[in-house]
C-alpha atoms as a PDB file:
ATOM      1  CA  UNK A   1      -2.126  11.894   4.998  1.00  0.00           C
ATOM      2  CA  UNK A   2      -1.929   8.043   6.165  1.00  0.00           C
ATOM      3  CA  UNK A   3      -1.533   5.356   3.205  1.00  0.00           C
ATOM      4  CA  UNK A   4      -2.353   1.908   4.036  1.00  0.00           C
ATOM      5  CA  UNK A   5       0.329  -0.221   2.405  1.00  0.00           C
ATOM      6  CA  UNK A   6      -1.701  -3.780   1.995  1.00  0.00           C
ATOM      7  CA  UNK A   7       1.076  -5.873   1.392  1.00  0.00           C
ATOM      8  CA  UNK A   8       3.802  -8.050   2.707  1.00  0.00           C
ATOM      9  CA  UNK A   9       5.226  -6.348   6.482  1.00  0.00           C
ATOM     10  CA  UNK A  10       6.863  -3.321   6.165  1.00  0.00           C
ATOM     11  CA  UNK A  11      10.256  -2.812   7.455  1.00  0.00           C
ATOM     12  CA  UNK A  12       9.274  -0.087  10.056  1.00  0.00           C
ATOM     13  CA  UNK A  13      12.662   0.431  11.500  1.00  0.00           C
ATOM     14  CA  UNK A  14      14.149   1.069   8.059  1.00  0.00           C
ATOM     15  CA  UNK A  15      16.337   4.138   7.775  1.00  0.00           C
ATOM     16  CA  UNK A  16      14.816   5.122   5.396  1.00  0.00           C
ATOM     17  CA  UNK A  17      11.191   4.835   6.427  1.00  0.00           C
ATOM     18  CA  UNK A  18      10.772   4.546  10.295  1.00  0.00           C
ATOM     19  CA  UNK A  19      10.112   8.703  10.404  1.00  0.00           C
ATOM     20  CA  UNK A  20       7.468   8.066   8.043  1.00  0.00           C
ATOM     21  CA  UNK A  21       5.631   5.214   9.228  1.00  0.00           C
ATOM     22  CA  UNK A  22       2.068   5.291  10.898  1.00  0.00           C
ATOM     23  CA  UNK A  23       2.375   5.171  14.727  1.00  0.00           C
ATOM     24  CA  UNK A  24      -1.276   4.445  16.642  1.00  0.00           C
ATOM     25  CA  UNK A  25       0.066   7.191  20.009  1.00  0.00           C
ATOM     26  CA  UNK A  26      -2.645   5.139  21.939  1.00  0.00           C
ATOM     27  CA  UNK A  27      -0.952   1.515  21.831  1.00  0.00           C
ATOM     28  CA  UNK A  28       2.597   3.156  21.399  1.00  0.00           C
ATOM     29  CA  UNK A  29       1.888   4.739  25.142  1.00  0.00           C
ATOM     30  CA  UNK A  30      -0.424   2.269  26.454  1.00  0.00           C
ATOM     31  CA  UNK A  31       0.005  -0.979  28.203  1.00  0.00           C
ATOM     32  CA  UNK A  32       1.129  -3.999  26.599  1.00  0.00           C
ATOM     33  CA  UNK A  33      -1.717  -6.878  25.787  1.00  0.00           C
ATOM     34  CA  UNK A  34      -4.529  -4.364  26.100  1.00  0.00           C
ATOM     35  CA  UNK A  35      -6.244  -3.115  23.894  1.00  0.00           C
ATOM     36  CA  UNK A  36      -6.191   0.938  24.834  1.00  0.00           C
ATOM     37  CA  UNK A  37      -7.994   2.534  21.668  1.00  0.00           C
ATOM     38  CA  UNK A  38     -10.658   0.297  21.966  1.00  0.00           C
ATOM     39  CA  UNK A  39     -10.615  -0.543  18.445  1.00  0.00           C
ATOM     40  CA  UNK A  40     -10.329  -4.159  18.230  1.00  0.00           C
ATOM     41  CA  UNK A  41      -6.575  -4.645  18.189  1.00  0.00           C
ATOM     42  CA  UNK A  42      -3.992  -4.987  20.418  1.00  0.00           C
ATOM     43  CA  UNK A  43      -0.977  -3.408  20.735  1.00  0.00           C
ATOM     44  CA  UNK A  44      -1.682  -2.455  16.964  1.00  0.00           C
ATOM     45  CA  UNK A  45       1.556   0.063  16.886  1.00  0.00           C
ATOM     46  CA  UNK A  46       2.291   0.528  13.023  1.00  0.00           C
ATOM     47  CA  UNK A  47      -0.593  -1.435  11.673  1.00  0.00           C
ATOM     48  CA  UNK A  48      -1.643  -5.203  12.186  1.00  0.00           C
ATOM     49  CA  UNK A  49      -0.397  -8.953  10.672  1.00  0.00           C
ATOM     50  CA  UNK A  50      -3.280 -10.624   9.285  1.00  0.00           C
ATOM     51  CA  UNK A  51      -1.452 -13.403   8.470  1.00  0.00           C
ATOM     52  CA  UNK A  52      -0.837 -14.567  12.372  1.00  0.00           C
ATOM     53  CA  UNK A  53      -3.600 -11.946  13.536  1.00  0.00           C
ATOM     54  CA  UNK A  54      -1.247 -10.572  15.599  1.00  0.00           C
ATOM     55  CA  UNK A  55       0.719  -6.777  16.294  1.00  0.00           C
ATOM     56  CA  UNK A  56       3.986  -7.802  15.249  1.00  0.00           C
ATOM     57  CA  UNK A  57       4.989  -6.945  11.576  1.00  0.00           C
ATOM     58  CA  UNK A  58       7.087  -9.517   9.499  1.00  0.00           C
ATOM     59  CA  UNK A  59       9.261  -6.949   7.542  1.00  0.00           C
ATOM     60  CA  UNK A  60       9.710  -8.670   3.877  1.00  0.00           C
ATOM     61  CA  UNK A  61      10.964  -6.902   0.623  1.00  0.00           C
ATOM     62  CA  UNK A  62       7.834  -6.482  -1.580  1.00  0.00           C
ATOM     63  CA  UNK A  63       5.925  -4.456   1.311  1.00  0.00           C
ATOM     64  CA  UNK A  64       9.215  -2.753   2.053  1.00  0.00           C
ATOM     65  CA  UNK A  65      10.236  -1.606  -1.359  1.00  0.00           C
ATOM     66  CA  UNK A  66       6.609  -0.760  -2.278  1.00  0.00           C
ATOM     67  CA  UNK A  67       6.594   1.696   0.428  1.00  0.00           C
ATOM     68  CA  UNK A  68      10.198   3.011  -0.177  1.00  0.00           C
ATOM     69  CA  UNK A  69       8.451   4.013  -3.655  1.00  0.00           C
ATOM     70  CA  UNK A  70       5.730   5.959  -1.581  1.00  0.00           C
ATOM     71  CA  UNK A  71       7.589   7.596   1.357  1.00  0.00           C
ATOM     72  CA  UNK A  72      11.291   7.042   1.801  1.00  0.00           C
ATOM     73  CA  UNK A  73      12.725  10.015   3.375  1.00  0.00           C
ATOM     74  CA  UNK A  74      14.035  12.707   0.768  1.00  0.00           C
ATOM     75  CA  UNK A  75      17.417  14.527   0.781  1.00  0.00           C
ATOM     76  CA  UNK A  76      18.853  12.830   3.573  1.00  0.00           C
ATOM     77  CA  UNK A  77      22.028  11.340   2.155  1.00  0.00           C
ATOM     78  CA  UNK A  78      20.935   7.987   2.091  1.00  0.00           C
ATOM     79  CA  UNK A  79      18.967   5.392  -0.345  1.00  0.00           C
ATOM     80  CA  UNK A  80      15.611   6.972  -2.836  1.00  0.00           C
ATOM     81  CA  UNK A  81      13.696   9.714  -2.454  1.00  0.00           C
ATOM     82  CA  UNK A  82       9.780   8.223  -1.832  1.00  0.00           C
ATOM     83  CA  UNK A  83       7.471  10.490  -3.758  1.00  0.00           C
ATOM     84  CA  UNK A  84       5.753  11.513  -0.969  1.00  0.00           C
ATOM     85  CA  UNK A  85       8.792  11.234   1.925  1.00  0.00           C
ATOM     86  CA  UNK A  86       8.564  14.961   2.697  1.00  0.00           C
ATOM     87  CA  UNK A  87      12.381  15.767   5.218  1.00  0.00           C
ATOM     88  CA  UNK A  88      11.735  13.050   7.183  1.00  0.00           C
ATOM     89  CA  UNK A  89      10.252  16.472   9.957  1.00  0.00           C
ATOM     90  CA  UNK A  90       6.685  15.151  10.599  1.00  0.00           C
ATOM     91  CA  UNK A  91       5.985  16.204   6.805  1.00  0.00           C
ATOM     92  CA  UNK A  92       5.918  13.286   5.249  1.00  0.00           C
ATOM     93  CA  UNK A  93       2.997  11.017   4.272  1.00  0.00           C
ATOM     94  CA  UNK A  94       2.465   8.218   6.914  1.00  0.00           C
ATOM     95  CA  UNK A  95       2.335   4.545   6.019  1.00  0.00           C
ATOM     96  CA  UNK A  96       0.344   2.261   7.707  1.00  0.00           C
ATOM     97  CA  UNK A  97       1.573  -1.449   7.930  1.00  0.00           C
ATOM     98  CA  UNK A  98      -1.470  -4.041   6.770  1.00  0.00           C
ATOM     99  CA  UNK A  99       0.138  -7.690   6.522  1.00  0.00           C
ATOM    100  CA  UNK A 100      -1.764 -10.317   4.413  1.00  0.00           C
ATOM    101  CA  UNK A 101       1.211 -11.530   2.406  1.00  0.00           C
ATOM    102  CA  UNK A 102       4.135 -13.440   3.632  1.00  0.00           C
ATOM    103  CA  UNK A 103       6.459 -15.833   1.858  1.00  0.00           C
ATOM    104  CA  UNK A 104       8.604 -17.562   4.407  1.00  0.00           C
ATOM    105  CA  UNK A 105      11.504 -18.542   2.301  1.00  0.00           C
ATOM    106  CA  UNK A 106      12.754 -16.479  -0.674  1.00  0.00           C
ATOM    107  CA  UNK A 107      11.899 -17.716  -3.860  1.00  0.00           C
ATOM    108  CA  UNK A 108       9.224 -19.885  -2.364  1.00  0.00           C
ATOM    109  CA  UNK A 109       5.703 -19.489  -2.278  1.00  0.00           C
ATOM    110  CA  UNK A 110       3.660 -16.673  -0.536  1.00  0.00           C
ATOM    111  CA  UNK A 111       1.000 -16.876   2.265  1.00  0.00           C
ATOM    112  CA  UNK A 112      -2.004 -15.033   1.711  1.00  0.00           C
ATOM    113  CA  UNK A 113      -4.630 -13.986   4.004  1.00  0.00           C
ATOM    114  CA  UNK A 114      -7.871 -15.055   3.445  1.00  0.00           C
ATOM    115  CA  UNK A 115      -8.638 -11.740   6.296  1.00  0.00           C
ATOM    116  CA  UNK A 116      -7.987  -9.109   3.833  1.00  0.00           C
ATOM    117  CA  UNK A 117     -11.347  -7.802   3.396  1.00  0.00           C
ATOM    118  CA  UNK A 118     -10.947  -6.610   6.982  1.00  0.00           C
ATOM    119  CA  UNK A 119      -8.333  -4.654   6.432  1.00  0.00           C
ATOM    120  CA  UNK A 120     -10.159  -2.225   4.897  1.00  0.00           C
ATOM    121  CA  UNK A 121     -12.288  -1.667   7.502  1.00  0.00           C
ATOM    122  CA  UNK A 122      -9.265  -1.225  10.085  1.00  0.00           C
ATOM    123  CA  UNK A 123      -7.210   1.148   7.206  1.00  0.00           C
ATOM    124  CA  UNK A 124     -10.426   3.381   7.362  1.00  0.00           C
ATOM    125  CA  UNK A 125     -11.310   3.451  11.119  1.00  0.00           C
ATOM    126  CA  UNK A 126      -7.779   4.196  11.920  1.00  0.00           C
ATOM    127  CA  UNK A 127      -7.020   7.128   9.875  1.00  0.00           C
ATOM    128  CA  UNK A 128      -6.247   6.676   6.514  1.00  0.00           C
ATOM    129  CA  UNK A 129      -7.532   7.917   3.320  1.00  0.00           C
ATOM    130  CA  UNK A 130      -5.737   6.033   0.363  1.00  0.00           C
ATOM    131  CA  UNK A 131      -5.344   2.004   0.031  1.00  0.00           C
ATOM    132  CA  UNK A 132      -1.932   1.184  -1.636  1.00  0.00           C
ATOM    133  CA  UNK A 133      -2.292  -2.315  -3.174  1.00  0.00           C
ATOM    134  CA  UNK A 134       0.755  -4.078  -5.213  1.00  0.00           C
ATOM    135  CA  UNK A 135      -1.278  -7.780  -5.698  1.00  0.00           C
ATOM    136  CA  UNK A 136      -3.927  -9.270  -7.373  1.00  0.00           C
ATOM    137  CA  UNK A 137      -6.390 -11.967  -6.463  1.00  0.00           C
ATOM    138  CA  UNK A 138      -5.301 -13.864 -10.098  1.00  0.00           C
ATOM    139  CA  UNK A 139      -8.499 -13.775 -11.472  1.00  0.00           C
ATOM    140  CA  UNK A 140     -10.595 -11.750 -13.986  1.00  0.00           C
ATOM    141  CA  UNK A 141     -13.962 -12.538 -12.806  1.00  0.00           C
ATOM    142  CA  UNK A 142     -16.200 -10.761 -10.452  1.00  0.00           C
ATOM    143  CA  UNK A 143     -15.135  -9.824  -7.512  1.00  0.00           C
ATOM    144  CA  UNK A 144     -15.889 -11.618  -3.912  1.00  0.00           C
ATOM    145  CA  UNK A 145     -18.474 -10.015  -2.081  1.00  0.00           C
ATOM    146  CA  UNK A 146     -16.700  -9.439   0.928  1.00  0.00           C
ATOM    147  CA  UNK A 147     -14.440  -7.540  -0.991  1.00  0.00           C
ATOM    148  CA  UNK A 148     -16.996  -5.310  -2.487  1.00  0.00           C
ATOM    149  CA  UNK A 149     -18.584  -4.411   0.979  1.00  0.00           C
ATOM    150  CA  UNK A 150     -15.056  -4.225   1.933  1.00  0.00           C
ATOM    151  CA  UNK A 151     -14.134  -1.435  -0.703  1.00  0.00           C
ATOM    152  CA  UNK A 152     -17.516   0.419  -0.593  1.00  0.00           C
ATOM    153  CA  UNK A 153     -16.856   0.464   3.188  1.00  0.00           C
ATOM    154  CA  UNK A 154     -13.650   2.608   2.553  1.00  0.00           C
ATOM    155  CA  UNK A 155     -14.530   4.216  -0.106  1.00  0.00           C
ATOM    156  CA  UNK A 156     -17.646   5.754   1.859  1.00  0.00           C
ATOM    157  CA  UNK A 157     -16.155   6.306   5.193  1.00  0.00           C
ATOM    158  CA  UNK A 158     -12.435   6.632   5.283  1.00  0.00           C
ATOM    159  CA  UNK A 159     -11.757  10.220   6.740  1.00  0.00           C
ATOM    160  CA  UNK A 160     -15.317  10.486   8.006  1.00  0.00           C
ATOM    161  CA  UNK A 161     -16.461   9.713  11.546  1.00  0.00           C
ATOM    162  CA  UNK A 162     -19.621   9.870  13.717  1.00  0.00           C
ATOM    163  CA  UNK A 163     -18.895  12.465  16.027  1.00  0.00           C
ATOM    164  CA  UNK A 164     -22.472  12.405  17.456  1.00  0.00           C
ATOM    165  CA  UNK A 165     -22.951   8.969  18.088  1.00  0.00           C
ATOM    166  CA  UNK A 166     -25.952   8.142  15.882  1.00  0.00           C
ATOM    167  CA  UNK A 167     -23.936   5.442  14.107  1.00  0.00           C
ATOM    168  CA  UNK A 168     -23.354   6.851  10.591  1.00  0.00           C
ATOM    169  CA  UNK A 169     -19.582   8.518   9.659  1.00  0.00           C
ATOM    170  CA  UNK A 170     -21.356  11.840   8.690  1.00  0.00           C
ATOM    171  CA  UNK A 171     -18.457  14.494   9.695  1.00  0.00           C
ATOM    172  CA  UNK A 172     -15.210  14.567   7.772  1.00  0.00           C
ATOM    173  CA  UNK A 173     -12.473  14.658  10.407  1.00  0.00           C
ATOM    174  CA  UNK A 174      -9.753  13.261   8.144  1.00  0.00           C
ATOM    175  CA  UNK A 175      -8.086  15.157   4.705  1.00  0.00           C
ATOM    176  CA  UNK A 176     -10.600  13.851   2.665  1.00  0.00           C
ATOM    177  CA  UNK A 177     -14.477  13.102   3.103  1.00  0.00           C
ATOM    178  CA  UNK A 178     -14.037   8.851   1.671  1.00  0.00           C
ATOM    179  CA  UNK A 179     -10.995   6.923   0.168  1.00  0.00           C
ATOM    180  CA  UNK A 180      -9.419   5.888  -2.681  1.00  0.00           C
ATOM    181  CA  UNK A 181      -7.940   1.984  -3.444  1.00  0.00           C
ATOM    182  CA  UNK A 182      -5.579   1.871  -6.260  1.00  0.00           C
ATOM    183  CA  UNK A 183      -4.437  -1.759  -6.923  1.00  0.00           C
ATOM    184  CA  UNK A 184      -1.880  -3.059  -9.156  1.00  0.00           C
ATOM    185  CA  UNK A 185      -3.446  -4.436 -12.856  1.00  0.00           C
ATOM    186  CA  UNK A 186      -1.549  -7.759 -13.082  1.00  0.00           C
ATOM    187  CA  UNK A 187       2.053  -8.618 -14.798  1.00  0.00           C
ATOM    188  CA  UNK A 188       0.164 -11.274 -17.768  1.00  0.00           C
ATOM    189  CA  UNK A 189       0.888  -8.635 -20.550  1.00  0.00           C
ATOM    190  CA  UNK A 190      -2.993  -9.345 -20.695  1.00  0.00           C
ATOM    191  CA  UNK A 191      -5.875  -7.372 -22.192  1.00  0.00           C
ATOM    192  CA  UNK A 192      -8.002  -8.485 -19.353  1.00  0.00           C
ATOM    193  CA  UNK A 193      -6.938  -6.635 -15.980  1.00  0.00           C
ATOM    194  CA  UNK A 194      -7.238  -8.619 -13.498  1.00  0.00           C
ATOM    195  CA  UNK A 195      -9.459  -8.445  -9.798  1.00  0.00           C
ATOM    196  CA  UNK A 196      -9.273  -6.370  -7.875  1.00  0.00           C
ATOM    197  CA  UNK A 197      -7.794  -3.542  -9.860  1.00  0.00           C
ATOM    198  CA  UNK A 198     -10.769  -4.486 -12.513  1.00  0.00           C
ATOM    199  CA  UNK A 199     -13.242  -3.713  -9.712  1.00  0.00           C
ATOM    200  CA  UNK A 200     -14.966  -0.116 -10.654  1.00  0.00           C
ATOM    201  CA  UNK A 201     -14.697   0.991  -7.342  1.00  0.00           C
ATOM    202  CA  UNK A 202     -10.777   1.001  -7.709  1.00  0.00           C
ATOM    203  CA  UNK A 203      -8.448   2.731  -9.994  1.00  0.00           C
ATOM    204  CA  UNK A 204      -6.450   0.300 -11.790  1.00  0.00           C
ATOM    205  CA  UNK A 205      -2.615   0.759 -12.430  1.00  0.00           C
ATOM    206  CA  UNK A 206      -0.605  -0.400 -15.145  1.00  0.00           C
ATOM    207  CA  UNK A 207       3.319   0.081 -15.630  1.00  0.00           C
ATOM    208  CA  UNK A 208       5.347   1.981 -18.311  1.00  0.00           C
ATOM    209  CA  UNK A 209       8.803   0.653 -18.668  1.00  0.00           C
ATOM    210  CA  UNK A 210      11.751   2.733 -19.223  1.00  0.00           C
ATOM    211  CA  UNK A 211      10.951   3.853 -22.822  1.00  0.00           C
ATOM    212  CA  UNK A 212       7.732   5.653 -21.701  1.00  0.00           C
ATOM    213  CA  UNK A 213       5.908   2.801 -23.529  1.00  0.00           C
ATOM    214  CA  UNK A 214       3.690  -0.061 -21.781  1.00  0.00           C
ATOM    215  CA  UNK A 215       6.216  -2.658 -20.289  1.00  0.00           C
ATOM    216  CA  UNK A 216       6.160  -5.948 -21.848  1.00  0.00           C
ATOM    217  CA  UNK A 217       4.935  -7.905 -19.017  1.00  0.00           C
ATOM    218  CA  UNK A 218       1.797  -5.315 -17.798  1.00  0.00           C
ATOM    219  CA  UNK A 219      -0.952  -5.801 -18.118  1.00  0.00           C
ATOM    220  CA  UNK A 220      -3.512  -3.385 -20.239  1.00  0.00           C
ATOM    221  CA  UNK A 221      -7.209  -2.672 -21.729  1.00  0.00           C
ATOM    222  CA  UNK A 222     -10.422  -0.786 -21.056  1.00  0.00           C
ATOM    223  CA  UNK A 223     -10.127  -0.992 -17.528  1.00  0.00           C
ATOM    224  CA  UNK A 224      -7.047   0.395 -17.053  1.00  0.00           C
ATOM    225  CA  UNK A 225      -7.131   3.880 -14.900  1.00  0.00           C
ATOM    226  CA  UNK A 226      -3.604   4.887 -15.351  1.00  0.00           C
ATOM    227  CA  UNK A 227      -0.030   4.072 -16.046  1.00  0.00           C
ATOM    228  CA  UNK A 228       3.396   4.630 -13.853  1.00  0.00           C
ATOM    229  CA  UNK A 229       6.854   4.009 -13.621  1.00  0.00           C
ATOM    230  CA  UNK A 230       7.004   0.086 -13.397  1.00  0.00           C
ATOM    231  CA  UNK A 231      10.947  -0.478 -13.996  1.00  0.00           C
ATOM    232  CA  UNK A 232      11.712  -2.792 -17.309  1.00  0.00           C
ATOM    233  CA  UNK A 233      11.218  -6.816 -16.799  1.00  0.00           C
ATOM    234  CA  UNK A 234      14.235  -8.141 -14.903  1.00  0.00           C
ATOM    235  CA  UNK A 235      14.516 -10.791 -17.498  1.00  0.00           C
ATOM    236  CA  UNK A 236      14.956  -8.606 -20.173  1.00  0.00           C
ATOM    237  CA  UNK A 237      18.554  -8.502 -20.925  1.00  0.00           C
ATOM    238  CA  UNK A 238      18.392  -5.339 -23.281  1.00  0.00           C
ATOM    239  CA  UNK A 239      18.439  -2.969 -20.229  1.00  0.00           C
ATOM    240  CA  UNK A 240      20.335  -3.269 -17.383  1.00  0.00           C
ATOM    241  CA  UNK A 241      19.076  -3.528 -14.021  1.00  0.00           C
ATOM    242  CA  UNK A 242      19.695   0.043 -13.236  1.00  0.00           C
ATOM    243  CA  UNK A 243      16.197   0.319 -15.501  1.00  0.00           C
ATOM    244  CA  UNK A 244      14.274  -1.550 -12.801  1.00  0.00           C
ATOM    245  CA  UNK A 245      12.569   0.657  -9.536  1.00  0.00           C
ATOM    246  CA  UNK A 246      14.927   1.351  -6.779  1.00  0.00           C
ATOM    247  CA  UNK A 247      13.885   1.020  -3.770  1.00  0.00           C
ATOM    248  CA  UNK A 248      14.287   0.609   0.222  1.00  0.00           C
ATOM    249  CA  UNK A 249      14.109  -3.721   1.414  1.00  0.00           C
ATOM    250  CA  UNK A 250      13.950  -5.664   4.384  1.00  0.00           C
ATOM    251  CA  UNK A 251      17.148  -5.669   6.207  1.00  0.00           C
ATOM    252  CA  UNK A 252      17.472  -1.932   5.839  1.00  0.00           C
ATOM    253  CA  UNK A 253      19.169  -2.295   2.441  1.00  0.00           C
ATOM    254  CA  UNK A 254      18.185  -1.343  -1.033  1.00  0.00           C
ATOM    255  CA  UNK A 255      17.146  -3.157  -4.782  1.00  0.00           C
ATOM    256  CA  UNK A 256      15.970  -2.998  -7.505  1.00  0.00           C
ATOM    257  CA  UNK A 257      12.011  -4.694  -8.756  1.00  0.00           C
ATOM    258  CA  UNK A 258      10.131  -4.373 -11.188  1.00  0.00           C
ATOM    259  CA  UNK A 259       6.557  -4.793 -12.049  1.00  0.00           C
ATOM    260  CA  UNK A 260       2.966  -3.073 -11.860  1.00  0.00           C
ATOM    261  CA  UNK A 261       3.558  -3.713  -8.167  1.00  0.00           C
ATOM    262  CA  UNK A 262       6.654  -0.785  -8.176  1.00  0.00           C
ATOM    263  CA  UNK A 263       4.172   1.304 -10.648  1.00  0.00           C
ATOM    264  CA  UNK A 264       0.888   1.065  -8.409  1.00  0.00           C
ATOM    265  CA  UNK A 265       3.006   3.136  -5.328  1.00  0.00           C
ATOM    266  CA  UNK A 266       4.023   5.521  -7.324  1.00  0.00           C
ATOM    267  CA  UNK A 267       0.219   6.498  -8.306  1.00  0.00           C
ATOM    268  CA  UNK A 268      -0.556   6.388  -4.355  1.00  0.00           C
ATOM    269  CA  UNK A 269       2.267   8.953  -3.514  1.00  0.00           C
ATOM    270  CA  UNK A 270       1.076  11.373  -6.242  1.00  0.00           C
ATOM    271  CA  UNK A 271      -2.414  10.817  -4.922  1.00  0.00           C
ATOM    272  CA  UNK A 272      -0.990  11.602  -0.879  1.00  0.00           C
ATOM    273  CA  UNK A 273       0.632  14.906  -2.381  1.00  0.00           C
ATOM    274  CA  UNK A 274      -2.933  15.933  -4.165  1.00  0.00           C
ATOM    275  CA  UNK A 275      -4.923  15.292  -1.143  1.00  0.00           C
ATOM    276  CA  UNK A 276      -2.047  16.941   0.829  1.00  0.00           C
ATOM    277  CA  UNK A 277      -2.164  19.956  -1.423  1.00  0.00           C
ATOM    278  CA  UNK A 278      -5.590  20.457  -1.193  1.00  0.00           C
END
């Protein structure tokens, strides 16, 4: 089961992660600077940077410790368990790299790329089946357009293919026939969830802090889908940090975060391990 982790870079070498990552055999074997899938992309080992529009993954901590959540390696002495890391023996979920955040200094501001739709597209051509998505677009309006074709365009045709070349994905040659997006419903400790996790077409996370309740800063309402495991706020000095999500980060290190960006992985590891089961 591949999850496409649509997010800052992922740290693919990570202890913790690289027997888990998403590895396109084609490019991994092929020549350098060609393109030898024929799918667009270059040298598109692990995934693809939208931000540059190039192969080469900028390992930061959010994409990192989001996919820590989803498939760090269990039992082997070292770091979290991911809730979908399987032994670390090719029975693990496999997470796909999909760059359109990067924030160049710590503590500064983030880069965001306005190519994100498209990722979609790749995430489903490629393999995978589920969308992991820890951001929101900060607004609570409808949704772009190219984002709706982009979601309807997964939805409908991840794990599907056309295997006899009359154009439409009509054969299900992945674990599930379409895909699933599950975004991330906004830290405003708003009523209004915010796009995309609003968008119908997605299901829309929310986080629970450590008292099983909703976590001060999540937000919440009628379009909520679901609540996990968020961590408490990290500026909420009546729990200590240990009450936050641990997880892997850039560097090859550990930390803790907290937010309905650490609940929205854990909903897209149980979701791997349903589709797996079944």
């Amino acid at each position: 089961v591949v999850v496409a982790v649509i997010d800052g870079g992922i740290q693919y070498d990570h202890p913790d992660l690289a027997a888990n990552m998403w590895t396109n055999e084609a490019e991994m074997n092929g020549a350098e600077g060609v393109d030898d899938d024929g799918n667009g992309y270059k040298d598109d080992i692990h995934g693809w940077n939208y931000i540059n529009n190039s192969p080469d993954i900028i390992p930061e901590g959010h994409g990192t410790h989001v996919a820590g959540t989803i498939s760090a390696v269990n039992n082997n002495g070292i770091g979290v368990c991911g809730v979908a890391g399987g032994t670390g023996e090719e029975d693990g979920v496999r997470i796909m790299s999909l760059q359109i955040l990067y924030q160049p200094v710590a503590g500064g501001s983030s880069q965001f790329s306005e190519r994100a739709p498209e990722t979609y597209a790749y995430a489903a051509d490629n393999g995978a089946v589920i969308s992991q998505n820890s951001w929101t677009l900060g607004v609570t309006g409808k949704l772009p357009y190219s984002y709706e074709q982009a979601f309807t365009y997964f939805n409908e045709n991840a794990g599907m293919d056309d295997t006899d070349g009359d154009g439409v994905n009509d054969v299900q040659t992945g674990p599930m026939a379409g895909g699933i997006l599950i975004f991330a419903g906004g830290n405003n400790d708003s009523s209004a969830i915010q796009q995309p996790a609003a968008d119908p077409r997605t299901v829309a996370v929310t986080a629970m802090g450590p008292d099983y309740t909703k976590a001060g800063y999540s937000n919440y309402g009628v379009m909520a889908d679901i609540y996990a495991p968020g961590g408490a706020d990290g500026n909420d000095t009546s729990y200590p940090r240990e009450c936050q999500v641990y997880s892997t980060d850039f560097g090859g290190g550990y930390v803790y975060m907290s937010g309905t960006s650490m609940a929205c992985p854990h909903v897209s590891g149980v979701a791997a391990l349903i589709v797996s089961h079944y």
